[in-house]
Structure formats: structure tokens, C-alpha cells
C-alpha atoms as a PDB file:
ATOM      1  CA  UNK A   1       0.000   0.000   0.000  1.00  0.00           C
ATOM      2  CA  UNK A   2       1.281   3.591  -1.199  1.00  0.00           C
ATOM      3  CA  UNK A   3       1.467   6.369   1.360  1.00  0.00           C
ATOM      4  CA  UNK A   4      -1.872   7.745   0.117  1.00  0.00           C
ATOM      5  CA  UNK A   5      -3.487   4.215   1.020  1.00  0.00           C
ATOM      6  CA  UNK A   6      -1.627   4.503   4.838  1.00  0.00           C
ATOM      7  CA  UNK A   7      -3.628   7.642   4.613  1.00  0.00           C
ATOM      8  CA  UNK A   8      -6.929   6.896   3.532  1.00  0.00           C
ATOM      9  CA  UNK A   9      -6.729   3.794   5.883  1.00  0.00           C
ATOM     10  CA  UNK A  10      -5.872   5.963   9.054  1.00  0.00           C
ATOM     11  CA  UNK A  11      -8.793   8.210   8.263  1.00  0.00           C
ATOM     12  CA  UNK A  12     -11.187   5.602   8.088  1.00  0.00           C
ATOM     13  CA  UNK A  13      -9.672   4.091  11.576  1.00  0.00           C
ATOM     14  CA  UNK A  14      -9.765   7.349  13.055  1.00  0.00           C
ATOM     15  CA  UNK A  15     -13.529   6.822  13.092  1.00  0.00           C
ATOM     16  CA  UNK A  16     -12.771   4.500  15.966  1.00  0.00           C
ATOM     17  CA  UNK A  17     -11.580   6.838  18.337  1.00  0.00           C
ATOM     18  CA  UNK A  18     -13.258  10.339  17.098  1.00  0.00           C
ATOM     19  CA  UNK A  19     -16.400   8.562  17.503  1.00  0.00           C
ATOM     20  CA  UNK A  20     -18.337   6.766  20.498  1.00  0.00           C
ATOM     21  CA  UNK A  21     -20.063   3.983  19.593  1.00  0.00           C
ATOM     22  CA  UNK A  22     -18.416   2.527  16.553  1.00  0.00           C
ATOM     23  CA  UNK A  23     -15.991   0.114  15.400  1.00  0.00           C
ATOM     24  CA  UNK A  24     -13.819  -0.548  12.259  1.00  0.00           C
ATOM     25  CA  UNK A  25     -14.229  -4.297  11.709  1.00  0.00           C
ATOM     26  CA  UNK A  26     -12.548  -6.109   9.117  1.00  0.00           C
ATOM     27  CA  UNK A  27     -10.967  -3.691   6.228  1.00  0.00           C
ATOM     28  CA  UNK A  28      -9.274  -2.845   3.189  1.00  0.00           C
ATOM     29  CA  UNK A  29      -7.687  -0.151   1.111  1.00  0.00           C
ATOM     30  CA  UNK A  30      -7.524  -0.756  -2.578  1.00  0.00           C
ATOM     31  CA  UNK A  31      -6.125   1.281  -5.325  1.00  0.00           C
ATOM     32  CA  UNK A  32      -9.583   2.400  -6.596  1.00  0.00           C
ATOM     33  CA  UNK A  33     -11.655   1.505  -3.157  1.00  0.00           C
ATOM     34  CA  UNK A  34     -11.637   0.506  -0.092  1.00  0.00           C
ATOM     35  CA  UNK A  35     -13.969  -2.155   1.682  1.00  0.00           C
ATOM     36  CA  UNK A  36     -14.956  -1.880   5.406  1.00  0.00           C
ATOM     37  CA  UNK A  37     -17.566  -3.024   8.113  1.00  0.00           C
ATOM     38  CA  UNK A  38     -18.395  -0.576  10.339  1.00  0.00           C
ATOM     39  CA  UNK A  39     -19.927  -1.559  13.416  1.00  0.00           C
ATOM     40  CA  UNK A  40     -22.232   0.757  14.671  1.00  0.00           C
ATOM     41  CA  UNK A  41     -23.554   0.306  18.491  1.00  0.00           C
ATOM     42  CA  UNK A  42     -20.441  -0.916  19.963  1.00  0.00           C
ATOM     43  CA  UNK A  43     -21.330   0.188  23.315  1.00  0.00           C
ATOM     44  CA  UNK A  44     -24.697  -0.272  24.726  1.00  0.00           C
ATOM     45  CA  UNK A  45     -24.121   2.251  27.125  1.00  0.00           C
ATOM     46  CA  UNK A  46     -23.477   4.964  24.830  1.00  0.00           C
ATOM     47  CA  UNK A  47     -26.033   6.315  22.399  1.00  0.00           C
ATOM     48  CA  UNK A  48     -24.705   7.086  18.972  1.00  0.00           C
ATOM     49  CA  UNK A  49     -26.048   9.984  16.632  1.00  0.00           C
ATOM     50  CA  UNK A  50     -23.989   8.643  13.688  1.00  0.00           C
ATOM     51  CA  UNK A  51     -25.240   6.646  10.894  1.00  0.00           C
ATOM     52  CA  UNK A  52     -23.053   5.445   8.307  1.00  0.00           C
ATOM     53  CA  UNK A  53     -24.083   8.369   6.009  1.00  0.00           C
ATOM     54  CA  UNK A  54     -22.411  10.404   8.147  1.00  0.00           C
ATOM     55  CA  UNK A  55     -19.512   8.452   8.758  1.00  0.00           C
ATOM     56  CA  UNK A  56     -18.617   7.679   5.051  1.00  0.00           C
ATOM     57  CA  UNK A  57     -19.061  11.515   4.320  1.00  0.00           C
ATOM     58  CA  UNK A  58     -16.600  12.367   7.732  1.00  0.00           C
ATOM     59  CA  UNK A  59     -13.667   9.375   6.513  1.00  0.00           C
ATOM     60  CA  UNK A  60     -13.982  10.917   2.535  1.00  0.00           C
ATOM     61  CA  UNK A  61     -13.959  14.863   4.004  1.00  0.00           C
ATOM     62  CA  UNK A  62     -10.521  14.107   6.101  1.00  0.00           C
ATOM     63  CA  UNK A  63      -9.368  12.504   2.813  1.00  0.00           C
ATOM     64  CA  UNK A  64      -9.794  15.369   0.817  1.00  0.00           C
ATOM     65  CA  UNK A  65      -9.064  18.114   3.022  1.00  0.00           C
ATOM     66  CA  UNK A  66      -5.441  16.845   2.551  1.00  0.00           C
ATOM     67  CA  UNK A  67      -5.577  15.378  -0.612  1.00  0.00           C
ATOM     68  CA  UNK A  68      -4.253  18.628  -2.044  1.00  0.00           C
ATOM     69  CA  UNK A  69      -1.019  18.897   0.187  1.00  0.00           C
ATOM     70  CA  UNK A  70      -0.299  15.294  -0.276  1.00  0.00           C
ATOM     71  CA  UNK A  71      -0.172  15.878  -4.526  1.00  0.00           C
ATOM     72  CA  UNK A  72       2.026  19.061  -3.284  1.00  0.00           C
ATOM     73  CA  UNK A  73       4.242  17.203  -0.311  1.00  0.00           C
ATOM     74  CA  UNK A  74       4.096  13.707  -0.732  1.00  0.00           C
ATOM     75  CA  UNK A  75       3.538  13.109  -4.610  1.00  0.00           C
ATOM     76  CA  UNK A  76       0.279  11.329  -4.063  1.00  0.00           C
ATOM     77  CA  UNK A  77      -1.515  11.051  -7.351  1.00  0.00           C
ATOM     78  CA  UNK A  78      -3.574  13.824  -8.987  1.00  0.00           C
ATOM     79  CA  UNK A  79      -7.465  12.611  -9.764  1.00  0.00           C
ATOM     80  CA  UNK A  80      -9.505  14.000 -12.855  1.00  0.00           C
ATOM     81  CA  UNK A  81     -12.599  14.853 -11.311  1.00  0.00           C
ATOM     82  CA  UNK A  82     -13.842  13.178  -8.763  1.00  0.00           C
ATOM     83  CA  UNK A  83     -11.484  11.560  -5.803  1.00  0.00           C
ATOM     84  CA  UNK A  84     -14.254  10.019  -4.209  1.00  0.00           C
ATOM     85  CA  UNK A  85     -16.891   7.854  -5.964  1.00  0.00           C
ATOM     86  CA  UNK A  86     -20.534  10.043  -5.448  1.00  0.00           C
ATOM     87  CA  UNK A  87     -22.224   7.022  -4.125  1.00  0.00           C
ATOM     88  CA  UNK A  88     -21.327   3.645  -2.279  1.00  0.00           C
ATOM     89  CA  UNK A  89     -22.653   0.239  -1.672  1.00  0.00           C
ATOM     90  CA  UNK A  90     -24.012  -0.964   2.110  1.00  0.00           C
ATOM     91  CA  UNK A  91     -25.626  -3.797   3.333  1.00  0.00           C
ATOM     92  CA  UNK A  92     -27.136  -4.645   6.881  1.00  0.00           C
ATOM     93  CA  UNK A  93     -25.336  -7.827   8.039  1.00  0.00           C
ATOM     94  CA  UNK A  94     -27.381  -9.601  10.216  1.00  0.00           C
ATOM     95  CA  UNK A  95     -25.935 -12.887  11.526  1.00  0.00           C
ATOM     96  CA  UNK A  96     -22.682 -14.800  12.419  1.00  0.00           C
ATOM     97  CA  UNK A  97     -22.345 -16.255   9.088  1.00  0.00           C
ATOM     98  CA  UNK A  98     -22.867 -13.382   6.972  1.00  0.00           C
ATOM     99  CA  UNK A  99     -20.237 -11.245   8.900  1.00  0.00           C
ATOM    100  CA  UNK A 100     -18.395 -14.153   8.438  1.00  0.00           C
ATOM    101  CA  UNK A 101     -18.757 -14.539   4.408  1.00  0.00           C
ATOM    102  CA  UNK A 102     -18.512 -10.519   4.393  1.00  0.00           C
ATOM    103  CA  UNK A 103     -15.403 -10.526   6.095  1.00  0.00           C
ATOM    104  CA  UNK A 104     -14.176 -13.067   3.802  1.00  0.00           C
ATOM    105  CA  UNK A 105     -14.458 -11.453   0.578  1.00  0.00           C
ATOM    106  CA  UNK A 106     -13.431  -8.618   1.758  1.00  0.00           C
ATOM    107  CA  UNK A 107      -9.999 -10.158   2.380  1.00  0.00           C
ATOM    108  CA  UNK A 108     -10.467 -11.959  -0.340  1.00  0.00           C
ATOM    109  CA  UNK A 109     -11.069  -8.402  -2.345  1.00  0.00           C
ATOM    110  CA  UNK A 110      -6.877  -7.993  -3.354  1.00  0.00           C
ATOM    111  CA  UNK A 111      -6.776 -11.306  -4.983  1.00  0.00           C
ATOM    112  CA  UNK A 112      -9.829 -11.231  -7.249  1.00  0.00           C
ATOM    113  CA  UNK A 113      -8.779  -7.265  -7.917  1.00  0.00           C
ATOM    114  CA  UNK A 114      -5.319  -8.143  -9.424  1.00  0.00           C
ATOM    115  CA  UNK A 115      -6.582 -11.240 -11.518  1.00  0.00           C
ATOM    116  CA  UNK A 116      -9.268  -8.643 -12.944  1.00  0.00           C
ATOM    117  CA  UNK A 117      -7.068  -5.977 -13.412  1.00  0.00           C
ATOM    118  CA  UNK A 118      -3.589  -7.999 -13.828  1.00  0.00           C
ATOM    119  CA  UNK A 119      -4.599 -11.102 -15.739  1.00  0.00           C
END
């Protein structure tokens, strides 16, 4: 992973500790998107606002906020237009075994990548 991958990565970990109530579960940061299960309700005792709305729009406003000073400083890639993809794709998982298979392909996610784009 490229420095701007250590970066996008640490903003969407930071979500664990800027915010009560939710966990990072399994994850991944690819060259053209990123896979995650975010755990809201962690805590019983502590009632979270957020919904994942709100934390996919916080994790892709840290990103580009520096985005512009890591093209400048660290020689991260320029984009065309967009950095960030408009929409994104979320699912409720709802037992053992689907965390399980989620978690799965989501490791899974490199391999199947690189024989699509690399075969």
C-alpha cells in the first residue's frame, strides 16, 4: 500500500476513536476503493447519533481536506474529477455467518482485484 493508502486507511480508523459507539471491523484499502464493516452500536451504554451516512461523508472529508497537500508534499496522485466515488454500496449484516462470508471477501477483495485488473 502507497502512502496515500496509509492515509486513507488511518482516516477511516480514526472513526474509531473520534467517535463513540463505533468500530472498524474487518478492512481494506484498494487502489480504486476501499472495503470496510463498520460496526455501529459498539457500546450499549453509549447512544450514537452517527449513521453510516455520516460516517462515510466524515472518513472521505478528512481525505480530501489533505488530498491537495499530499499531490504538493508527498507526490500522491492527482485525480480528474472526482477523488471520491458520489455514491457507495451498504448492506445490513445480520448474523454470524454473513459477517463471516462478508469478512471473507473482503480479504479476499486484493486477490480477485489483481486477476481482474492484472490477468
Amino acid at each position: 500500500m502507497n502512502d496515500a493508502g496509509r492515509f486513507a486507511e488511518s482516516a477511516l480508523l480514526t472513526l474509531n476513536s473520534v467517535t463513540h459507539g463505533v468500530a472498524i471491523d474487518t478492512h481494506i484499502v484498494m487502489p480504486d476503493h476501499l472495503h470496510a464493516i463498520i460496526d455501529l452500536g459498539t457500546n450499549p451504554s453509549i447512544d450514537t447519533d452517527n449513521s453510516i451516512p455520516d460516517l462515510i461523508r466524515v472518513c472521505k472529508m478528512r481525505v480530501m481536506r489533505s488530498w491537495p497537500s499530499g499531490i504538493r508534499d508527498r507526490g500522491w496522485s492527482r485525480y480528474d474529477v472526482h477523488l471520491w466515488q458520489q455514491s457507495y454500496y451498504d448492506t445490513l449484516i445480520r448474523n454470524d455467518t454473513h459477517l463471516e462470508t462478508t469478512r471473507a471477501y473482503i480479504l479476499d477483495n486484493p486477490r480477485q482485484w489483481m486477476e481482474r485488473e492484472h490477468p
